[in-house]
C-alpha atoms as a PDB file:
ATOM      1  CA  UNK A   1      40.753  33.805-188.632  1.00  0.00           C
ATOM      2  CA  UNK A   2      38.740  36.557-186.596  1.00  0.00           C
ATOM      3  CA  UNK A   3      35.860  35.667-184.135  1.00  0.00           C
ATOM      4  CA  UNK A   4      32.581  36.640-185.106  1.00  0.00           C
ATOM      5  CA  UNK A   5      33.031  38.727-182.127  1.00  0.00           C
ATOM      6  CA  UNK A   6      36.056  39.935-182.973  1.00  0.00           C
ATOM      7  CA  UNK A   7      34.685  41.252-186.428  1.00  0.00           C
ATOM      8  CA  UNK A   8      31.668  43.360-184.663  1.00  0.00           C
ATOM      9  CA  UNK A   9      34.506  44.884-182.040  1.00  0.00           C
ATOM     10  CA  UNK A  10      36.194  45.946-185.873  1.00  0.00           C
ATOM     11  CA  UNK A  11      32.450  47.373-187.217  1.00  0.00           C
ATOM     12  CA  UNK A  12      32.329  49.306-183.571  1.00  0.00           C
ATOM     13  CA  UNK A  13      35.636  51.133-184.265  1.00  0.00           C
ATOM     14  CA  UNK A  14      35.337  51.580-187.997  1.00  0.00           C
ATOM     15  CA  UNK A  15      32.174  53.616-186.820  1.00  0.00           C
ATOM     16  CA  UNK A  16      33.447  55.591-184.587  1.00  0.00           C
ATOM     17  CA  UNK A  17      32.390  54.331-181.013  1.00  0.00           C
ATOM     18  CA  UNK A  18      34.072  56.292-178.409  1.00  0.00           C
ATOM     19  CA  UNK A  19      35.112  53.198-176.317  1.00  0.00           C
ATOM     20  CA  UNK A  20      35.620  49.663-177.653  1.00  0.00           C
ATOM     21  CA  UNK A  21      33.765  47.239-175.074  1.00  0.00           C
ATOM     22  CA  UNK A  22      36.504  46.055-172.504  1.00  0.00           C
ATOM     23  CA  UNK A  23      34.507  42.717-172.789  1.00  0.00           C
ATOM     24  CA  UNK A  24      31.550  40.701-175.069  1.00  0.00           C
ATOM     25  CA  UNK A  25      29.285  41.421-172.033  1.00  0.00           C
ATOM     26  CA  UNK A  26      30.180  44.883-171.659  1.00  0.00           C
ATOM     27  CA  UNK A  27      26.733  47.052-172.127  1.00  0.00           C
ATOM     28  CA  UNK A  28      27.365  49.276-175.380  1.00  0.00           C
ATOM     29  CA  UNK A  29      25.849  51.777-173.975  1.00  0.00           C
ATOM     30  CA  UNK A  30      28.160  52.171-171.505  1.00  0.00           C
ATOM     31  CA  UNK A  31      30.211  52.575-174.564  1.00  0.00           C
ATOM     32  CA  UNK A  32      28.316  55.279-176.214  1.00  0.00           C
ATOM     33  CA  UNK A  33      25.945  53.521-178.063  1.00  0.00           C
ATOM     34  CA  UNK A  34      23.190  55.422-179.169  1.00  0.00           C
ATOM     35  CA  UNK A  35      20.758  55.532-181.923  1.00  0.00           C
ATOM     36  CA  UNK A  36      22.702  57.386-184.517  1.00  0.00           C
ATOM     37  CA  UNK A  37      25.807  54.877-183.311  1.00  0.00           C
ATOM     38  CA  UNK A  38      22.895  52.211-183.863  1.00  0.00           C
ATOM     39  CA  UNK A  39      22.084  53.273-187.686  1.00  0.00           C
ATOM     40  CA  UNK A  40      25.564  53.064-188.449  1.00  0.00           C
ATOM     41  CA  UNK A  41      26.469  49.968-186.807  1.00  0.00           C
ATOM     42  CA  UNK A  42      23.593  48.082-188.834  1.00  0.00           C
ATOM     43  CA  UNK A  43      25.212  49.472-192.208  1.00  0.00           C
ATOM     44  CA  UNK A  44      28.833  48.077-191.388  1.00  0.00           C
ATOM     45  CA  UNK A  45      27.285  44.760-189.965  1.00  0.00           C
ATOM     46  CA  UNK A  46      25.907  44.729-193.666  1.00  0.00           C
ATOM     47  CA  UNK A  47      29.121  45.304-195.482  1.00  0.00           C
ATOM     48  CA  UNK A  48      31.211  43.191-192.948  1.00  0.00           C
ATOM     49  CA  UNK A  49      28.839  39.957-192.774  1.00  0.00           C
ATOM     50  CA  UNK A  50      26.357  40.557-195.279  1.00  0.00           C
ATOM     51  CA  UNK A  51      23.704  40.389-193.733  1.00  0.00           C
ATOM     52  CA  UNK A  52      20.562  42.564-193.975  1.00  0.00           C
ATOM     53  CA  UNK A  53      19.185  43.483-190.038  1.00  0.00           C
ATOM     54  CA  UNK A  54      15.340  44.234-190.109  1.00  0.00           C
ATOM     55  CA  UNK A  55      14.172  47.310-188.623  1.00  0.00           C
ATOM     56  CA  UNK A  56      12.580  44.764-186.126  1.00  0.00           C
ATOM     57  CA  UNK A  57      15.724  43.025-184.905  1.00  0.00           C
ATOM     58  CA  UNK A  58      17.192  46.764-184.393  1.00  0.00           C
ATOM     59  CA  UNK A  59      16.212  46.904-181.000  1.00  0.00           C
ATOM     60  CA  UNK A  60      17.885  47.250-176.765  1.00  0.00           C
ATOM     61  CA  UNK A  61      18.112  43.809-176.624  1.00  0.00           C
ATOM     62  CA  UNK A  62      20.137  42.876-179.778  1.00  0.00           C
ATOM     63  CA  UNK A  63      22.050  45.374-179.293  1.00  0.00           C
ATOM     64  CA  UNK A  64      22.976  45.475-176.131  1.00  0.00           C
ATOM     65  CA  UNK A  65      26.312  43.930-175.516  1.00  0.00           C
ATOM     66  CA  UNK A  66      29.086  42.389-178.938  1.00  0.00           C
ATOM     67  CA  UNK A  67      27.489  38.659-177.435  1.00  0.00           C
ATOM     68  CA  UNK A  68      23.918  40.254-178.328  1.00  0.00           C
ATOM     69  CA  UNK A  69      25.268  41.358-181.535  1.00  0.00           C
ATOM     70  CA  UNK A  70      26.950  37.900-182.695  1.00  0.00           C
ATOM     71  CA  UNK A  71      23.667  36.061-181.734  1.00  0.00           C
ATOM     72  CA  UNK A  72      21.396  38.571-183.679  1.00  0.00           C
ATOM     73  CA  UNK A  73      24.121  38.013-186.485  1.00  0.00           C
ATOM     74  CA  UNK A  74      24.057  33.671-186.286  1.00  0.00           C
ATOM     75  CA  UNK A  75      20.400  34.178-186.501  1.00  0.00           C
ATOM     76  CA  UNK A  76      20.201  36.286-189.413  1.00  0.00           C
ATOM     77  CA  UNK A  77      22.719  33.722-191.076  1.00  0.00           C
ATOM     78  CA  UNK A  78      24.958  35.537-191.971  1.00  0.00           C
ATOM     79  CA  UNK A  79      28.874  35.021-193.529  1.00  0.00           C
ATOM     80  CA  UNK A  80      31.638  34.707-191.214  1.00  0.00           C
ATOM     81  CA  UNK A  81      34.912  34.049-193.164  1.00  0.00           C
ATOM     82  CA  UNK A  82      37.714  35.816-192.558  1.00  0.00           C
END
């Protein structure tokens, strides 16, 4: 079975990011991160944990860092089988 974390490090390749955070806490824009990174990170989020991320929650902060990401994704309540 595959952290939640674990599962958004997967969404972060399958898109394409040109590093892969060395850590949870590891700013993703240090990563390369950017807004057109952002748009398609929020449509694998959706097909990995189906979950639907507001416009609003798409923001720095939620975004920030994988830990960021799995809160924004616990919040939203979203499915995390393997």
């Amino acid at each position: 079975m595959f952290a939640v974390e674990d599962k958004i490090k997967g969404c972060l390749m399958k898109i394409g990011l040109p590093k892969v955070p060395a850590t949870d806490r590891t700013p993703l824009v240090d990563c390369g991160l950017d807004s057109l990174f952002s748009v398609m990170l929020v449509f694998e989020l959706d097909r990995t944990f189906g979950v639907r991320v507001p416009a609003t929650d798409v923001t720095n902060e939620n975004f920030a860092t994988v830990e960021a990401i799995a809160g924004l994704i616990g919040r939203l309540g979203a499915k995390v089988a393997p």
